[in-house]
PDB file of N, CA and C in Angstrom:
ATOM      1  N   UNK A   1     123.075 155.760 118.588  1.00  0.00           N
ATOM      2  CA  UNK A   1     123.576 154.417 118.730  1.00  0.00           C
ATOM      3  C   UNK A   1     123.003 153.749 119.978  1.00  0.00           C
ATOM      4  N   UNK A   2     122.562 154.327 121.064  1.00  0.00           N
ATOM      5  CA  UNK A   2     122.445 153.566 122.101  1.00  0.00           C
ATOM      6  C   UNK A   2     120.674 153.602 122.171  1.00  0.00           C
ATOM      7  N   UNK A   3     120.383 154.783 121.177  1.00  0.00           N
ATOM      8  CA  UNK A   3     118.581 154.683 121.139  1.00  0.00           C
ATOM      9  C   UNK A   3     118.873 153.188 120.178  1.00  0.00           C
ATOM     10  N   UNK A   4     119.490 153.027 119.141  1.00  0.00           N
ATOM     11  CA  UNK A   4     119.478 151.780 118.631  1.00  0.00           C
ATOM     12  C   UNK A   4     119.639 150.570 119.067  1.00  0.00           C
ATOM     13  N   UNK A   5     120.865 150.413 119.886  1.00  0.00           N
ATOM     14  CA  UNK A   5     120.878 149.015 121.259  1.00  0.00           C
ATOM     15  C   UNK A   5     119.938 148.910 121.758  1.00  0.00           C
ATOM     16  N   UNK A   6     119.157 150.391 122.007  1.00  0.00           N
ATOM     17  CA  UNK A   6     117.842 150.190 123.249  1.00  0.00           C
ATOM     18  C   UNK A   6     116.614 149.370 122.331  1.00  0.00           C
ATOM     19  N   UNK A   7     116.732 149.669 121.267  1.00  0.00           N
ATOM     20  CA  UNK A   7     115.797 149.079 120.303  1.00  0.00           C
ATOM     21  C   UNK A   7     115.433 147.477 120.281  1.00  0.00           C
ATOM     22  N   UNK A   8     117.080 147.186 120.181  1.00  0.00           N
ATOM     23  CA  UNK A   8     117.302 146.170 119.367  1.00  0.00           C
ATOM     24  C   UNK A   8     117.250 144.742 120.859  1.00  0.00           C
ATOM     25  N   UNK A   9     117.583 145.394 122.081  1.00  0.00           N
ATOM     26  CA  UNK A   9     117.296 144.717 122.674  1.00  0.00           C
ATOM     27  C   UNK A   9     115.906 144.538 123.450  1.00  0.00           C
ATOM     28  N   UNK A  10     114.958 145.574 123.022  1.00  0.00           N
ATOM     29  CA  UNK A  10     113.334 145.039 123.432  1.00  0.00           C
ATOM     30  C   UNK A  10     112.945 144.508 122.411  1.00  0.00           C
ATOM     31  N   UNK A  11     113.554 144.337 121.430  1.00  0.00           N
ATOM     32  CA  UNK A  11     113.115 143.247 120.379  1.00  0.00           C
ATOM     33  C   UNK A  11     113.459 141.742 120.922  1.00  0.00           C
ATOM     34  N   UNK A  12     114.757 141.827 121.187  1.00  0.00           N
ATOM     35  CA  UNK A  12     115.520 140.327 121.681  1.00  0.00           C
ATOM     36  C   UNK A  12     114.499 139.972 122.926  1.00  0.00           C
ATOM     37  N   UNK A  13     113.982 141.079 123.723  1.00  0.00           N
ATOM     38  CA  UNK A  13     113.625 140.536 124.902  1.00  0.00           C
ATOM     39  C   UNK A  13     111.733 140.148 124.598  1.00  0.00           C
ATOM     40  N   UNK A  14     111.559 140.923 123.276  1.00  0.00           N
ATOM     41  CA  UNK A  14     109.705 140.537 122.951  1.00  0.00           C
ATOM     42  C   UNK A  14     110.112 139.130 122.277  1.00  0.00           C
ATOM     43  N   UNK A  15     111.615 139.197 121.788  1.00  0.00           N
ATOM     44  CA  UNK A  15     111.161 137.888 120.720  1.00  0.00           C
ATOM     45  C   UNK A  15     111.450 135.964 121.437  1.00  0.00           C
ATOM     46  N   UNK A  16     112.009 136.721 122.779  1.00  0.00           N
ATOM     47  CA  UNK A  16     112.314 135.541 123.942  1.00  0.00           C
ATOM     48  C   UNK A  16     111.115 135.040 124.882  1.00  0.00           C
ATOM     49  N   UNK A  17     110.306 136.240 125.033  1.00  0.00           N
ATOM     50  CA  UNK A  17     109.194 135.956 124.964  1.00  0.00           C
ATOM     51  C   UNK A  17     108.423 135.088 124.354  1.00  0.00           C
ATOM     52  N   UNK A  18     108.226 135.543 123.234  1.00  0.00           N
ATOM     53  CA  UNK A  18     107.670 134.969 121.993  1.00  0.00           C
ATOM     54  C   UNK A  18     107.706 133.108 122.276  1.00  0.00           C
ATOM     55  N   UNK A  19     109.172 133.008 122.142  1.00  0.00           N
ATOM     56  CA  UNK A  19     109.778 131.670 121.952  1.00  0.00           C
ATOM     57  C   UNK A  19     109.387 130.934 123.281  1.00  0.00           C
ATOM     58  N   UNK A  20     109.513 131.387 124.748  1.00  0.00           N
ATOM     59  CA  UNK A  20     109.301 130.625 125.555  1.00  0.00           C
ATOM     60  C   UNK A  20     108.025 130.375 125.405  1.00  0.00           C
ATOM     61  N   UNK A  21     106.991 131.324 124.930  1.00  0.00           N
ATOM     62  CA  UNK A  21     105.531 130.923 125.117  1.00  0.00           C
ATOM     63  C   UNK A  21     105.229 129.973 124.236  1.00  0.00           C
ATOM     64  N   UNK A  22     106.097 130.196 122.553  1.00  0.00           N
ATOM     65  CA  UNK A  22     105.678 129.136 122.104  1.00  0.00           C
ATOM     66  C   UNK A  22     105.634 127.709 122.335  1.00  0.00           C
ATOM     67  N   UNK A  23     107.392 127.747 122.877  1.00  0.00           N
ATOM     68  CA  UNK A  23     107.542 126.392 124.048  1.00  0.00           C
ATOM     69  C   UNK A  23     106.461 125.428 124.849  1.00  0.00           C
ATOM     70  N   UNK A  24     106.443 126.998 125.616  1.00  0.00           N
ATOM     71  CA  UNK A  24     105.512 126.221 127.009  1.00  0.00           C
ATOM     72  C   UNK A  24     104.243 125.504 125.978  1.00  0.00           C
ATOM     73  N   UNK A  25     103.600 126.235 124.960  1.00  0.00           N
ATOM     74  CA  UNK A  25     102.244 125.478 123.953  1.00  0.00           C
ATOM     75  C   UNK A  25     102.680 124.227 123.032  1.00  0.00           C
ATOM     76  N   UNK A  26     103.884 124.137 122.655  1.00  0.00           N
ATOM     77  CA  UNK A  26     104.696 123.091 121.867  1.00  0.00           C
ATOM     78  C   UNK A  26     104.471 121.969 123.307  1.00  0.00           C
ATOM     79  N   UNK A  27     105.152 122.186 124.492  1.00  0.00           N
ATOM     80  CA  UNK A  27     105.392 121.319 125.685  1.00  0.00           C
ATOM     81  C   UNK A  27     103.820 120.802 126.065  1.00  0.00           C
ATOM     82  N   UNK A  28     103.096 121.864 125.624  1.00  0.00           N
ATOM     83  CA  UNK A  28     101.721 121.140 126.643  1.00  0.00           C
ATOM     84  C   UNK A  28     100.747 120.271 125.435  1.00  0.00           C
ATOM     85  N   UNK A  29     101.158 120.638 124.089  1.00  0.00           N
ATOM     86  CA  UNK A  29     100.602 120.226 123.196  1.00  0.00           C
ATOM     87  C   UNK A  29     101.259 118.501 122.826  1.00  0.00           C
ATOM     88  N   UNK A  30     102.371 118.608 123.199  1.00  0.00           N
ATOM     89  CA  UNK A  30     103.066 117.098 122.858  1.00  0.00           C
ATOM     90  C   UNK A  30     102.630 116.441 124.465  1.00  0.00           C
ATOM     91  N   UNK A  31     102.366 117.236 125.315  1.00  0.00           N
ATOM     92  CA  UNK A  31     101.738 116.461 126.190  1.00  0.00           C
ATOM     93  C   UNK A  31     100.416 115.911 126.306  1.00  0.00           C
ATOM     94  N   UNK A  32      99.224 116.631 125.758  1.00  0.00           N
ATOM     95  CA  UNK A  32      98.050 116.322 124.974  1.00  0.00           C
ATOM     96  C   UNK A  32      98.080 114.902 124.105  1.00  0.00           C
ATOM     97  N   UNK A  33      98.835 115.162 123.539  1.00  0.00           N
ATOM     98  CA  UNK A  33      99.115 114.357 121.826  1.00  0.00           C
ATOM     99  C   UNK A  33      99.196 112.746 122.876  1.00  0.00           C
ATOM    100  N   UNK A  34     100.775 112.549 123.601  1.00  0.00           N
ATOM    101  CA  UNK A  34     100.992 111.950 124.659  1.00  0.00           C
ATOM    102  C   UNK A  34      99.469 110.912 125.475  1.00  0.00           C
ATOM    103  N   UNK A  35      98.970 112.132 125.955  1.00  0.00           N
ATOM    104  CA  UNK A  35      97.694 111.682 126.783  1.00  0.00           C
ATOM    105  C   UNK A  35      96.684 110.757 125.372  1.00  0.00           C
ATOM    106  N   UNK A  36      96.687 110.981 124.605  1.00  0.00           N
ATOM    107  CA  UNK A  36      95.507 111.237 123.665  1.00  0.00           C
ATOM    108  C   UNK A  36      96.049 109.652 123.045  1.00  0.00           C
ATOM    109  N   UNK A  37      97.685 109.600 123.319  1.00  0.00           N
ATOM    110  CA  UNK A  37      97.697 108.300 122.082  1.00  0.00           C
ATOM    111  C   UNK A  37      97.511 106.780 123.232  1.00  0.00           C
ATOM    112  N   UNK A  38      97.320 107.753 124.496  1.00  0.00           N
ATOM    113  CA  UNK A  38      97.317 106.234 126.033  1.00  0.00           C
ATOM    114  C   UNK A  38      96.054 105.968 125.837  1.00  0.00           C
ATOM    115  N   UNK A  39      95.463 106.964 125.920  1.00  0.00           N
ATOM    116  CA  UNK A  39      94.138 107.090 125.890  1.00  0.00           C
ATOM    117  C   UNK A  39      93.435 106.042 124.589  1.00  0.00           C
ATOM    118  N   UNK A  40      93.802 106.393 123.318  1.00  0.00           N
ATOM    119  CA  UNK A  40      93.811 105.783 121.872  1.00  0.00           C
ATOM    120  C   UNK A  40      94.424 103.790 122.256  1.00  0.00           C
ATOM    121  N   UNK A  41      95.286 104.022 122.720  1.00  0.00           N
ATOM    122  CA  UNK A  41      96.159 102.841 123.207  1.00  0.00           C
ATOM    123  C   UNK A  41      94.870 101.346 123.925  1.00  0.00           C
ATOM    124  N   UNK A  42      94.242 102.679 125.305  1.00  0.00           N
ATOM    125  CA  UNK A  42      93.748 101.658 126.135  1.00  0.00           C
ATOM    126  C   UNK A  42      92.314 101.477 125.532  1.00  0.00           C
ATOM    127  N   UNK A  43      91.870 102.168 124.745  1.00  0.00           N
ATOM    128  CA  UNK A  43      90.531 102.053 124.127  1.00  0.00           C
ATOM    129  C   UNK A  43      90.843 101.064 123.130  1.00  0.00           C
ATOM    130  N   UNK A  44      91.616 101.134 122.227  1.00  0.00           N
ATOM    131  CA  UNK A  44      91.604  99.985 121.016  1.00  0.00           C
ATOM    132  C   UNK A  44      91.939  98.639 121.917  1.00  0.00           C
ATOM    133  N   UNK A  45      92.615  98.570 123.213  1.00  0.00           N
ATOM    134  CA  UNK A  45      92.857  97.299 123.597  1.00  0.00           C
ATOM    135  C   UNK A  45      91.807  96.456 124.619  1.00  0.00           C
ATOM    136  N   UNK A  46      90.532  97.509 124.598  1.00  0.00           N
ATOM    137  CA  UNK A  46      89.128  97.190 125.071  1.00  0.00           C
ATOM    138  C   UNK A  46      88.570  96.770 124.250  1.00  0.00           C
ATOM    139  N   UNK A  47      88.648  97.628 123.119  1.00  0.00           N
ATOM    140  CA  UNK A  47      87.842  96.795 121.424  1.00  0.00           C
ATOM    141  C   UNK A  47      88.435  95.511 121.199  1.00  0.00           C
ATOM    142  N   UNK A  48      89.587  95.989 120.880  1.00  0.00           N
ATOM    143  CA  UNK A  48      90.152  94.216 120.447  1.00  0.00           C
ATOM    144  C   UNK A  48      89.941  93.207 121.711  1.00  0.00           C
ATOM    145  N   UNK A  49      89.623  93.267 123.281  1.00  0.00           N
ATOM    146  CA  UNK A  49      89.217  92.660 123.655  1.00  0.00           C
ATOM    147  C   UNK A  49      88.216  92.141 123.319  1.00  0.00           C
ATOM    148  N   UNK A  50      86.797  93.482 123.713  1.00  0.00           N
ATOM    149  CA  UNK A  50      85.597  92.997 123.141  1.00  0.00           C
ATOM    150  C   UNK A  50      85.595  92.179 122.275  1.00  0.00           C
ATOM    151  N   UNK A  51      86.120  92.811 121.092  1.00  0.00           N
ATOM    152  CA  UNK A  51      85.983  91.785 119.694  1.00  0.00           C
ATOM    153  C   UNK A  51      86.088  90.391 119.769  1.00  0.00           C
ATOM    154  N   UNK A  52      87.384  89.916 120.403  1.00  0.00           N
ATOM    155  CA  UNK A  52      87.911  89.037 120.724  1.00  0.00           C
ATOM    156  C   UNK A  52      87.004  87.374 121.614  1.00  0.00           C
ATOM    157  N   UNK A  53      86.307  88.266 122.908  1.00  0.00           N
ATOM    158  CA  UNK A  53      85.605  87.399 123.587  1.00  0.00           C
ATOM    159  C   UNK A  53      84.075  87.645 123.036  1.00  0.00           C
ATOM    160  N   UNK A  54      83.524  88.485 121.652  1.00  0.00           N
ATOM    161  CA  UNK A  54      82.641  88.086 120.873  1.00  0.00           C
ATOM    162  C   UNK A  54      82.753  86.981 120.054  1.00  0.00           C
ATOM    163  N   UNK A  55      83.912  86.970 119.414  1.00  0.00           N
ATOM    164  CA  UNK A  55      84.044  85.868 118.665  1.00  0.00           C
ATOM    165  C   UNK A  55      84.018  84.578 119.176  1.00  0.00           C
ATOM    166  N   UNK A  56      84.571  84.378 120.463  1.00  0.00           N
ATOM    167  CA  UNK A  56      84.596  83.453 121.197  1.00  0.00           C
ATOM    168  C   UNK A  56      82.797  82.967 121.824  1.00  0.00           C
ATOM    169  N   UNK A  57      82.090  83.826 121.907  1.00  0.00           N
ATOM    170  CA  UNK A  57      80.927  83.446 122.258  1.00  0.00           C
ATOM    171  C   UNK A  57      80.288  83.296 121.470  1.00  0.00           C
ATOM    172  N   UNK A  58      80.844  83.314 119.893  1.00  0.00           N
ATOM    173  CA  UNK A  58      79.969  82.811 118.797  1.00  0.00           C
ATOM    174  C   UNK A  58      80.348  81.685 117.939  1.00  0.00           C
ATOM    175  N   UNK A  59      81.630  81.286 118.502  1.00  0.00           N
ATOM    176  CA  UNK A  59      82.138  79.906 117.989  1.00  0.00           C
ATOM    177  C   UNK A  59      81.786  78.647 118.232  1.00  0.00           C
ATOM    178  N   UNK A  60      81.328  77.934 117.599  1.00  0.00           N
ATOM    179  CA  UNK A  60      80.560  76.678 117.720  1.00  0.00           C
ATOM    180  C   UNK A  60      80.872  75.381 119.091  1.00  0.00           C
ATOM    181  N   UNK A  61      80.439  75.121 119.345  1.00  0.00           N
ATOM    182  CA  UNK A  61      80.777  74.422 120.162  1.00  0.00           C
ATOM    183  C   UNK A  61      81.187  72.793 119.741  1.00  0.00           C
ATOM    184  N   UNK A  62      82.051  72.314 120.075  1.00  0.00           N
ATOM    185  CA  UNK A  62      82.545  70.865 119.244  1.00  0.00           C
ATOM    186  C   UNK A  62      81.543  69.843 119.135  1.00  0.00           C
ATOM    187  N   UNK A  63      80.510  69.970 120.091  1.00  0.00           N
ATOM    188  CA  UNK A  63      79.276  69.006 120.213  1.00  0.00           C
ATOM    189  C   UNK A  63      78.002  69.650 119.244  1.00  0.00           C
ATOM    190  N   UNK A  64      78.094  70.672 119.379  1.00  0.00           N
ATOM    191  CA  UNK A  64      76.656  71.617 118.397  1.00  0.00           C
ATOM    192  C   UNK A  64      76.305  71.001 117.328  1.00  0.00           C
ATOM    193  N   UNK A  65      74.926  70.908 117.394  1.00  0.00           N
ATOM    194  CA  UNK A  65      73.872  70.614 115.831  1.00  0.00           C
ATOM    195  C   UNK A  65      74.549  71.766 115.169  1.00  0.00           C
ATOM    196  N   UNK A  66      74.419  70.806 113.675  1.00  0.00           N
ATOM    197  CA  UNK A  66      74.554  71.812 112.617  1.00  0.00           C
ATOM    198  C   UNK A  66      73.217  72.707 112.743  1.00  0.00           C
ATOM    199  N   UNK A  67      72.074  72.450 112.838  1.00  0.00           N
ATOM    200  CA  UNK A  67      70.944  73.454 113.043  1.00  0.00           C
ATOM    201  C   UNK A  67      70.799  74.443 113.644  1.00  0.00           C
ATOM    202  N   UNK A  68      71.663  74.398 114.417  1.00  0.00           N
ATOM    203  CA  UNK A  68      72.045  75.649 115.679  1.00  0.00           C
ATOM    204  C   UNK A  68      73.404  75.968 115.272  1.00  0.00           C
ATOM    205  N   UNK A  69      73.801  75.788 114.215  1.00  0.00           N
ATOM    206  CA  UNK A  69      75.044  76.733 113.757  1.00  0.00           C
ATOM    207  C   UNK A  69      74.847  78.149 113.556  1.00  0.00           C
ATOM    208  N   UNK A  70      74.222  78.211 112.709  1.00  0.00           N
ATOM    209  CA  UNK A  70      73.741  79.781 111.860  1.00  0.00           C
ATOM    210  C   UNK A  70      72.855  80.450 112.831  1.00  0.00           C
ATOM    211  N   UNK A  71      72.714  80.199 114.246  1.00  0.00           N
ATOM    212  CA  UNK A  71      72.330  81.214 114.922  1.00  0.00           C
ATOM    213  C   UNK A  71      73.178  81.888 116.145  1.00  0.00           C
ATOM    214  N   UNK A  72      72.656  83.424 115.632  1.00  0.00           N
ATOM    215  CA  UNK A  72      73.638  84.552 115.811  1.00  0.00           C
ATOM    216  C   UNK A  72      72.828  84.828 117.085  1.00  0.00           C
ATOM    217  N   UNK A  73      71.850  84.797 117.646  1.00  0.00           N
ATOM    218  CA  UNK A  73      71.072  85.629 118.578  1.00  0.00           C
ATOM    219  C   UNK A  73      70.423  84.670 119.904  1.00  0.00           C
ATOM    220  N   UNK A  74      70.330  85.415 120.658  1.00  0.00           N
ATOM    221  CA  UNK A  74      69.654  84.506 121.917  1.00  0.00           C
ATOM    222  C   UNK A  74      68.275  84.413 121.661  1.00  0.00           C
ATOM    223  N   UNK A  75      67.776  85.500 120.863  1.00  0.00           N
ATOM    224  CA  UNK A  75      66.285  85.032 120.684  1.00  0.00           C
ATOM    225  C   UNK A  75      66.447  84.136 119.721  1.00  0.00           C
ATOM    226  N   UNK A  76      67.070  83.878 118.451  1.00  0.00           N
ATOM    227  CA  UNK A  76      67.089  82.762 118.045  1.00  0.00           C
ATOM    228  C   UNK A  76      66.701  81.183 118.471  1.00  0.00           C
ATOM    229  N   UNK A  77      67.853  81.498 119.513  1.00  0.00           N
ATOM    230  CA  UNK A  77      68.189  80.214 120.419  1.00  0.00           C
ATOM    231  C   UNK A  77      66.806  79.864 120.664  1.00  0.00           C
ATOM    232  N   UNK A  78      66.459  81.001 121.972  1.00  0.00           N
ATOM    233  CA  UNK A  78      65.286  80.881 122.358  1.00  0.00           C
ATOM    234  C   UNK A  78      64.098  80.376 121.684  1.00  0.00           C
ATOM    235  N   UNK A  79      63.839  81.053 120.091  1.00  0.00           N
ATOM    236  CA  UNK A  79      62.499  80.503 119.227  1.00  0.00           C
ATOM    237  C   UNK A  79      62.907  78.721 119.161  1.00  0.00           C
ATOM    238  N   UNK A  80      63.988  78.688 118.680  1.00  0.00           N
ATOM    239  CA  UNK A  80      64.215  77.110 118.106  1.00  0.00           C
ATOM    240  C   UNK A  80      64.036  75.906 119.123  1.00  0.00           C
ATOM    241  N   UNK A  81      64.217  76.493 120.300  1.00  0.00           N
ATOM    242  CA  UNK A  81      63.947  75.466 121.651  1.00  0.00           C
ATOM    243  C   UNK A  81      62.644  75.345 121.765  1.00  0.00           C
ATOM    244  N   UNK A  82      62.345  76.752 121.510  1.00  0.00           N
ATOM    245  CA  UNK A  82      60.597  76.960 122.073  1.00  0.00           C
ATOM    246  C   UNK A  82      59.868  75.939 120.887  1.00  0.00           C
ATOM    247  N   UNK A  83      60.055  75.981 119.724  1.00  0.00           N
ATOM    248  CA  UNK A  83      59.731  75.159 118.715  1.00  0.00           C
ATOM    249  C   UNK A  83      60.193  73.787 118.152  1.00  0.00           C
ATOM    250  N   UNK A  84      60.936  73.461 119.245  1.00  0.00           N
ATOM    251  CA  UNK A  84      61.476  72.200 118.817  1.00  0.00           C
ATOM    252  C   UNK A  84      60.809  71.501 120.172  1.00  0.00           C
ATOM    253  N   UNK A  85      60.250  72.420 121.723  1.00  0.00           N
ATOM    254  CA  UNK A  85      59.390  72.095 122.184  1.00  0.00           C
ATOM    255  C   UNK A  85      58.460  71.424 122.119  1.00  0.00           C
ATOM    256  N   UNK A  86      57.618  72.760 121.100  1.00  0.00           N
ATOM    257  CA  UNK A  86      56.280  72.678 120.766  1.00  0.00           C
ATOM    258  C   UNK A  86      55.721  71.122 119.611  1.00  0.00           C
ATOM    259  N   UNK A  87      57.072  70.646 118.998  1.00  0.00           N
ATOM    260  CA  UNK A  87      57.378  69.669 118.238  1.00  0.00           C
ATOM    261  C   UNK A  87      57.323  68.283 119.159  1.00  0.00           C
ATOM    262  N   UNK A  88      58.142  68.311 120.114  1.00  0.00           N
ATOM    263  CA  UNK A  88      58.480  67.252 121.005  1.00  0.00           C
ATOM    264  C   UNK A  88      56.621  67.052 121.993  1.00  0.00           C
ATOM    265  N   UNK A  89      56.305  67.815 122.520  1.00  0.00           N
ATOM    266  CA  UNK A  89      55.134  68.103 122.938  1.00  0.00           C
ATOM    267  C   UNK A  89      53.675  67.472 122.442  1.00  0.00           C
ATOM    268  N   UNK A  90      53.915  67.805 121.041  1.00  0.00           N
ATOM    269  CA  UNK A  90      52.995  67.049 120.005  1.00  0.00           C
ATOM    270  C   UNK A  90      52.919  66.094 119.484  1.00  0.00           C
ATOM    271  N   UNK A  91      54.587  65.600 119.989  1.00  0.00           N
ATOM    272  CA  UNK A  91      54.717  64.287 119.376  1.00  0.00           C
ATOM    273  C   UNK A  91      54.014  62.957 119.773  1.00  0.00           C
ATOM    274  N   UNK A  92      54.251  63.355 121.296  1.00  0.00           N
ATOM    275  CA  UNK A  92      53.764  61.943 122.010  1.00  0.00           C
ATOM    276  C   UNK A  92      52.244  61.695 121.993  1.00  0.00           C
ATOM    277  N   UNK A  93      51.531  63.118 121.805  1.00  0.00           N
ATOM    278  CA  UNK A  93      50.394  63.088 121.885  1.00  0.00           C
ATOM    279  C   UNK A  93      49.493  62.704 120.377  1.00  0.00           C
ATOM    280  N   UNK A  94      50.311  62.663 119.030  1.00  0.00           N
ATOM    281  CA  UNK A  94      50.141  61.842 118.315  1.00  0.00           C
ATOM    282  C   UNK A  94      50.312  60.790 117.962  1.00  0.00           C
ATOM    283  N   UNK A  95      51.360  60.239 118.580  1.00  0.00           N
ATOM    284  CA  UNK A  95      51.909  59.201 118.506  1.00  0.00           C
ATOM    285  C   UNK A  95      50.919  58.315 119.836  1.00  0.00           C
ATOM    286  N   UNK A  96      50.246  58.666 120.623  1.00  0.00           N
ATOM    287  CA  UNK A  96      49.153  57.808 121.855  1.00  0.00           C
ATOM    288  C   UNK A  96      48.419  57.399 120.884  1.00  0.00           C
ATOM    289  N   UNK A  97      47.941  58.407 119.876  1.00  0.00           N
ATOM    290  CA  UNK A  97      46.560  57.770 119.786  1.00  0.00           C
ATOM    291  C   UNK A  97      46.639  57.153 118.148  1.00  0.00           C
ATOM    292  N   UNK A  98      47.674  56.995 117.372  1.00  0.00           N
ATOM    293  CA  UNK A  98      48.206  56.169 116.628  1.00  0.00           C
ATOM    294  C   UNK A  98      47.541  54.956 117.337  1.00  0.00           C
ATOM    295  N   UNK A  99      48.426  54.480 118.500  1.00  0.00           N
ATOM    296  CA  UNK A  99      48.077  53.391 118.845  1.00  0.00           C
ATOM    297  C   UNK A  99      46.956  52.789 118.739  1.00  0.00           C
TER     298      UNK A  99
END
């Protein structure tokens, strides 16, 4: 009987074991999870920034040519000036000798 108590309580004492360790991995794992959803939190509220002041730098301006609507890109920008330049440039110089 008492080899049996002796038994039964290194069981109680492996299986308390057991349980606190699982604990302490339950405790550090919901602390992970925790970190992981701030983390998740402050990243999506950088995207939806980003996103946010993209859209804004691609929204038309109340004065804008319709011709310069449909462009998405700075080189865009850039060709259509450069060529609306090269337009303005040529103009006068056909238009002299019209005269």
């Amino acid at each position: 009987e008492a080899i049996d108590l002796r038994g039964k309580q290194e069981n109680y004492i492996a299986q308390l074991r057991e349980i606190r360790e699982m604990k302490a991995a339950l405790d550090k794992a919901e602390k992970d999870l925790g970190d992981l959803k701030t983390s998740h939190a402050e990243e999506k509220k950088k995207l939806e920034d980003e996103i946010r002041d993209l859209k804004l730098a691609m929204t038309s301006a109340a004065d804008e040519p319709e011709s310069t609507r449909g462009l998405t890109t700075r080189a865009e920008l850039v060709e259509r000036i450069k060529s609306s330049g090269r337009m303005f440039s040529r103009g006068p110089s056909i238009a002299g000798r019209m005269h």
